[in-house]
C-alpha atoms as a PDB file:
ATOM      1  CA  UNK A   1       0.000   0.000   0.000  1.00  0.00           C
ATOM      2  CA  UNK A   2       1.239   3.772  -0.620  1.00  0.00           C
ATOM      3  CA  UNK A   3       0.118   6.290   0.881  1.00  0.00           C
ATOM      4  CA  UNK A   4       0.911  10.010  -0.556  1.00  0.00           C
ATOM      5  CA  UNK A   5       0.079  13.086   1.414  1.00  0.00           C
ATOM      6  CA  UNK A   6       1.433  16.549   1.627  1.00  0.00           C
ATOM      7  CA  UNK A   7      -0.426  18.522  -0.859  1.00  0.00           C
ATOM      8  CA  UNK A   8      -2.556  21.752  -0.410  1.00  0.00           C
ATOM      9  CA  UNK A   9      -2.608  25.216  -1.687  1.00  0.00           C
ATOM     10  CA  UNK A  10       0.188  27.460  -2.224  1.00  0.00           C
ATOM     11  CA  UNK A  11       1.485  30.584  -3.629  1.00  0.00           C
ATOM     12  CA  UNK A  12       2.995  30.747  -6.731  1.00  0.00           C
ATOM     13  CA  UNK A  13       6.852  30.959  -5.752  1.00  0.00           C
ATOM     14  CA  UNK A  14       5.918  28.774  -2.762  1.00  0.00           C
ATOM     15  CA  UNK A  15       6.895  24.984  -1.468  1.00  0.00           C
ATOM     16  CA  UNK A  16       5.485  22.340  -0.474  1.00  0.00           C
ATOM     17  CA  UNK A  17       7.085  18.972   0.435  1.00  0.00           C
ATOM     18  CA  UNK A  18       5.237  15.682  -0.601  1.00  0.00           C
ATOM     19  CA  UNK A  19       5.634  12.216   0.941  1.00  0.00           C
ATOM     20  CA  UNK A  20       4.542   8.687   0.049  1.00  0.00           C
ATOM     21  CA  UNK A  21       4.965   6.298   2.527  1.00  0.00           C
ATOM     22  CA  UNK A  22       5.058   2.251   1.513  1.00  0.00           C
ATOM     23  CA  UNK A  23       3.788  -0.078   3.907  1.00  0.00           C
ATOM     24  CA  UNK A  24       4.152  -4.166   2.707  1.00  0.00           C
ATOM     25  CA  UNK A  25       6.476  -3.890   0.521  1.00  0.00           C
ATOM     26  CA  UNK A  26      10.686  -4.945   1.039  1.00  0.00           C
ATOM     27  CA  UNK A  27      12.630  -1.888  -0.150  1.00  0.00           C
ATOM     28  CA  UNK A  28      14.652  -3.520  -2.270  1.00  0.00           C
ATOM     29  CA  UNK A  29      15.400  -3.792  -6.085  1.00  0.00           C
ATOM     30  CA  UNK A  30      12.470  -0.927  -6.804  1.00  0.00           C
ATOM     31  CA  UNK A  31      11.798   1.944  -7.808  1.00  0.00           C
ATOM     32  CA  UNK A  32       9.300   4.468  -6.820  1.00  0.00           C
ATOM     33  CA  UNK A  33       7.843   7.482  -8.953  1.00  0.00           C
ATOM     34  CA  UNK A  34       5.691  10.559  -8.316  1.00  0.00           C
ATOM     35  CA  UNK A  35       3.549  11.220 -11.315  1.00  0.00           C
ATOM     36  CA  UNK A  36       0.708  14.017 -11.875  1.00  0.00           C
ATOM     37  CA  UNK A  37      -1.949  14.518 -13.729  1.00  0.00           C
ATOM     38  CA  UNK A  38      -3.490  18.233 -14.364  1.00  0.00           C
ATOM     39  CA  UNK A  39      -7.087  18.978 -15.307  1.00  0.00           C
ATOM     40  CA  UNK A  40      -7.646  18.053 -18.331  1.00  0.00           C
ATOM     41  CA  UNK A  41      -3.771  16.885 -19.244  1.00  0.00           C
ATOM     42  CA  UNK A  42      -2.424  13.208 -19.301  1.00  0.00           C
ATOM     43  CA  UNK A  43      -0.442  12.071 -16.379  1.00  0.00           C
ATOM     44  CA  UNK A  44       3.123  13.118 -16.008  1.00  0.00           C
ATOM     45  CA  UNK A  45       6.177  11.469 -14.831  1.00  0.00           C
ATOM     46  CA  UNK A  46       7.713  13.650 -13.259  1.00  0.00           C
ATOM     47  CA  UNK A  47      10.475  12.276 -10.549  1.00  0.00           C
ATOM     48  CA  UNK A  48      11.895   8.716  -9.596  1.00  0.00           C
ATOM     49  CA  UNK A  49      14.301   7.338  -7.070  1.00  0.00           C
ATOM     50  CA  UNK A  50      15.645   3.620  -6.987  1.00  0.00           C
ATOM     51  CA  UNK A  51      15.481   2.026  -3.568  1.00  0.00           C
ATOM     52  CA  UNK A  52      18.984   0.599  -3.988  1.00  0.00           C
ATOM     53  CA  UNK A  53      20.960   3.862  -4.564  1.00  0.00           C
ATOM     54  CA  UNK A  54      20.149   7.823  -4.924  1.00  0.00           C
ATOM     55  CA  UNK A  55      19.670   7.295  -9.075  1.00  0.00           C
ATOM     56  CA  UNK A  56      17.178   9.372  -9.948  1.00  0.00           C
ATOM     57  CA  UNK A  57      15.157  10.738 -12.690  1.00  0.00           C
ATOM     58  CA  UNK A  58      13.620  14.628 -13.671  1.00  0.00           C
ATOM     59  CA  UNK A  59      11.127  15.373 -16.113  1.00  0.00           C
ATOM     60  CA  UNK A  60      12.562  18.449 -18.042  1.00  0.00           C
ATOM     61  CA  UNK A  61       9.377  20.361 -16.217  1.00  0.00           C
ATOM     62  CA  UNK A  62      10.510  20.214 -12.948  1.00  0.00           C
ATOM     63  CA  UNK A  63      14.553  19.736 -13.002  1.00  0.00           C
ATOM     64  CA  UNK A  64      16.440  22.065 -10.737  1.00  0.00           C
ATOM     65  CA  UNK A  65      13.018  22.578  -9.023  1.00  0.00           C
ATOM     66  CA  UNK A  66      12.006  19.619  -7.472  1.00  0.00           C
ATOM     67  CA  UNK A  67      14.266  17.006  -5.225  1.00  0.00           C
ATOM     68  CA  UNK A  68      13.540  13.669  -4.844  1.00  0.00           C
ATOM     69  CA  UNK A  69      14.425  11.729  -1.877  1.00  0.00           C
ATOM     70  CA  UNK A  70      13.746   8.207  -0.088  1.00  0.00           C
ATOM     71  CA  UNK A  71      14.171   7.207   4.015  1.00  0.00           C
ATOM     72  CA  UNK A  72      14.967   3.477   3.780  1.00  0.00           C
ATOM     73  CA  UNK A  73      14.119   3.193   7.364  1.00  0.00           C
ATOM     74  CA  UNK A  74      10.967   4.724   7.215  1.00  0.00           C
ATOM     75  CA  UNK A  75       9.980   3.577   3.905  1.00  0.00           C
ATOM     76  CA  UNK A  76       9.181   6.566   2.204  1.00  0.00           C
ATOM     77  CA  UNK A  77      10.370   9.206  -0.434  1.00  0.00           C
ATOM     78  CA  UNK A  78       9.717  12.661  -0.453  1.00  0.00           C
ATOM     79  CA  UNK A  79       9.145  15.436  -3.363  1.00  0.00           C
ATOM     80  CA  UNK A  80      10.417  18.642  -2.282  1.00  0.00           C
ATOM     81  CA  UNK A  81       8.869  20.789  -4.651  1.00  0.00           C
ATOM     82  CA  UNK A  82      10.212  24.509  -4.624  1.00  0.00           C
ATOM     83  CA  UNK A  83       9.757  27.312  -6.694  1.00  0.00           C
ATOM     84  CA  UNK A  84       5.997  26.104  -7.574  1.00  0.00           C
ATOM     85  CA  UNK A  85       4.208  27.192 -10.706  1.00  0.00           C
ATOM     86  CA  UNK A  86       0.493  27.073 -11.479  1.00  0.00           C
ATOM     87  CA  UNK A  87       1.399  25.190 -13.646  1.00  0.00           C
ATOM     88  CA  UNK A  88       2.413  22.830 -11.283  1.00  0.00           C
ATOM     89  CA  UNK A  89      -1.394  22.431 -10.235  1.00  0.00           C
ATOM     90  CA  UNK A  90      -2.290  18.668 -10.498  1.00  0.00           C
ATOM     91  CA  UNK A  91      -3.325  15.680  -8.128  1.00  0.00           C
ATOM     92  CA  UNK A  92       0.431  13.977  -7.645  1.00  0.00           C
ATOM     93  CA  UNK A  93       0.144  10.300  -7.531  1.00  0.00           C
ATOM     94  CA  UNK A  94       3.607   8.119  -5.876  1.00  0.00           C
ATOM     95  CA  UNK A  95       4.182   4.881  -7.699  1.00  0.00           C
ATOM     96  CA  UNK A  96       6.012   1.546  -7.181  1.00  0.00           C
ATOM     97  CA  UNK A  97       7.473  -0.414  -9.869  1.00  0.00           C
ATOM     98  CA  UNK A  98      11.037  -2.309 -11.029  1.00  0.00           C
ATOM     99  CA  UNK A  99      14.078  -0.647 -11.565  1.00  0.00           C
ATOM    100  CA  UNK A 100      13.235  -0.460 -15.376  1.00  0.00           C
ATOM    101  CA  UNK A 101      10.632   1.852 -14.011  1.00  0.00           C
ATOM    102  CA  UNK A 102      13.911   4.218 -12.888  1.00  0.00           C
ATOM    103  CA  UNK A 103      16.268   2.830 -15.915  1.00  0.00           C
ATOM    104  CA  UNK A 104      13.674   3.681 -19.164  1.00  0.00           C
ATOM    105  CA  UNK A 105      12.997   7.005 -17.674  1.00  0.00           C
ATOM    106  CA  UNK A 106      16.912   7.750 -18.040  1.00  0.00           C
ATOM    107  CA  UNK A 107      17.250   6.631 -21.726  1.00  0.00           C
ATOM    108  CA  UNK A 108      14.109   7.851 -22.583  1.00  0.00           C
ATOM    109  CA  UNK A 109      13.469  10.866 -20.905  1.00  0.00           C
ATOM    110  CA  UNK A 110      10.029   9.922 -19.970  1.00  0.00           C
ATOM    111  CA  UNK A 111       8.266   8.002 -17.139  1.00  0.00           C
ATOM    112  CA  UNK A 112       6.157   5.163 -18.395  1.00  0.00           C
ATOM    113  CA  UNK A 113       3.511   4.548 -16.091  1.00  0.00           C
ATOM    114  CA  UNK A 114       3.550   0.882 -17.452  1.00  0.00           C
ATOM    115  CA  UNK A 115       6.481  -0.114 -15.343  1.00  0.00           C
ATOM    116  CA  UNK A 116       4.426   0.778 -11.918  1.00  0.00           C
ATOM    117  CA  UNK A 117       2.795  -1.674 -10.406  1.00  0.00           C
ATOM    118  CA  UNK A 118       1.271  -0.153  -7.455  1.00  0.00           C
ATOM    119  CA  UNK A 119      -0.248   3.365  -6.866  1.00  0.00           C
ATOM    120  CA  UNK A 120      -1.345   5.441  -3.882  1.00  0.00           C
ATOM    121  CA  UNK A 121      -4.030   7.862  -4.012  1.00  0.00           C
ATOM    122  CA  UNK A 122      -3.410  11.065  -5.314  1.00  0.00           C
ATOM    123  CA  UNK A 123      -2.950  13.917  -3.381  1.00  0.00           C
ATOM    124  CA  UNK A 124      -4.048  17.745  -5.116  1.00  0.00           C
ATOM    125  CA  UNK A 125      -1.555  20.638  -5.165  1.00  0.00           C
ATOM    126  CA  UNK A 126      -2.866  24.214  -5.940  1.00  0.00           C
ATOM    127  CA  UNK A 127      -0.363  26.632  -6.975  1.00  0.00           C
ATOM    128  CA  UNK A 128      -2.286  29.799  -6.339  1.00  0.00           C
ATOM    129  CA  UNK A 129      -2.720  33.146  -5.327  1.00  0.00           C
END
């Protein structure tokens, strides 16, 4: 099960830090992916962290914005998302697939949603003023 939380409203310019917390599964040989999906848009990959290492992946839309980041201990990986956008207004979803999940997204340069196998709710972010 994964659980994302952390959203809410917030000025454009703002942050907000996001967190998806995994409960059942072994943190080992994953990966695990925030995605987001805006009104009326397809869902986005937009960040993913292997449970192995600190690989990661950026969309192009949120590099040198957004951080992700994973507590091994506590199971769960955080999106620190600075310098919001309205843009950036979607319901984030956290995802848990294989390491292709992680791997494709570097030689592609896009997330496929088809390597996650599990999904927590979404959670809404509102870049507003």
């Amino acid at each position: 099960q994964l659980q994302a939380s952390g959203g809410g409203l917030v000025q454009p310019g703002g942050s907000l830090r996001l967190s998806c917390a995994a409960s059942g599964f072994t943190f080992r040989d994953y990966a695990i992916g925030w995605f987001r999906q805006a009104p009326g848009k397809e869902r986005e990959g937009i960040s993913c962290i292997s449970s192995l290492s600190d690989n990661t992946f950026y969309a192009n839309s949120v590099k040198g914005r957004f951080t992700i980041s994973r507590d091994v201990a506590k199971k769960t990986v955080y999106l620190q998302m600075n310098s919001l956008r309205p843009e950036d207004t979607a319901v984030y979803y956290c995802a848990i697939g294989g390491l292709m999940l992680l791997t494709t997204a570097q030689a592609m340069g896009v997330m496929d949603e088809d390597y996650s196998d599990y999904w927590g709710q979404g959670t809404l972010v509102t870049v507003s003023s």
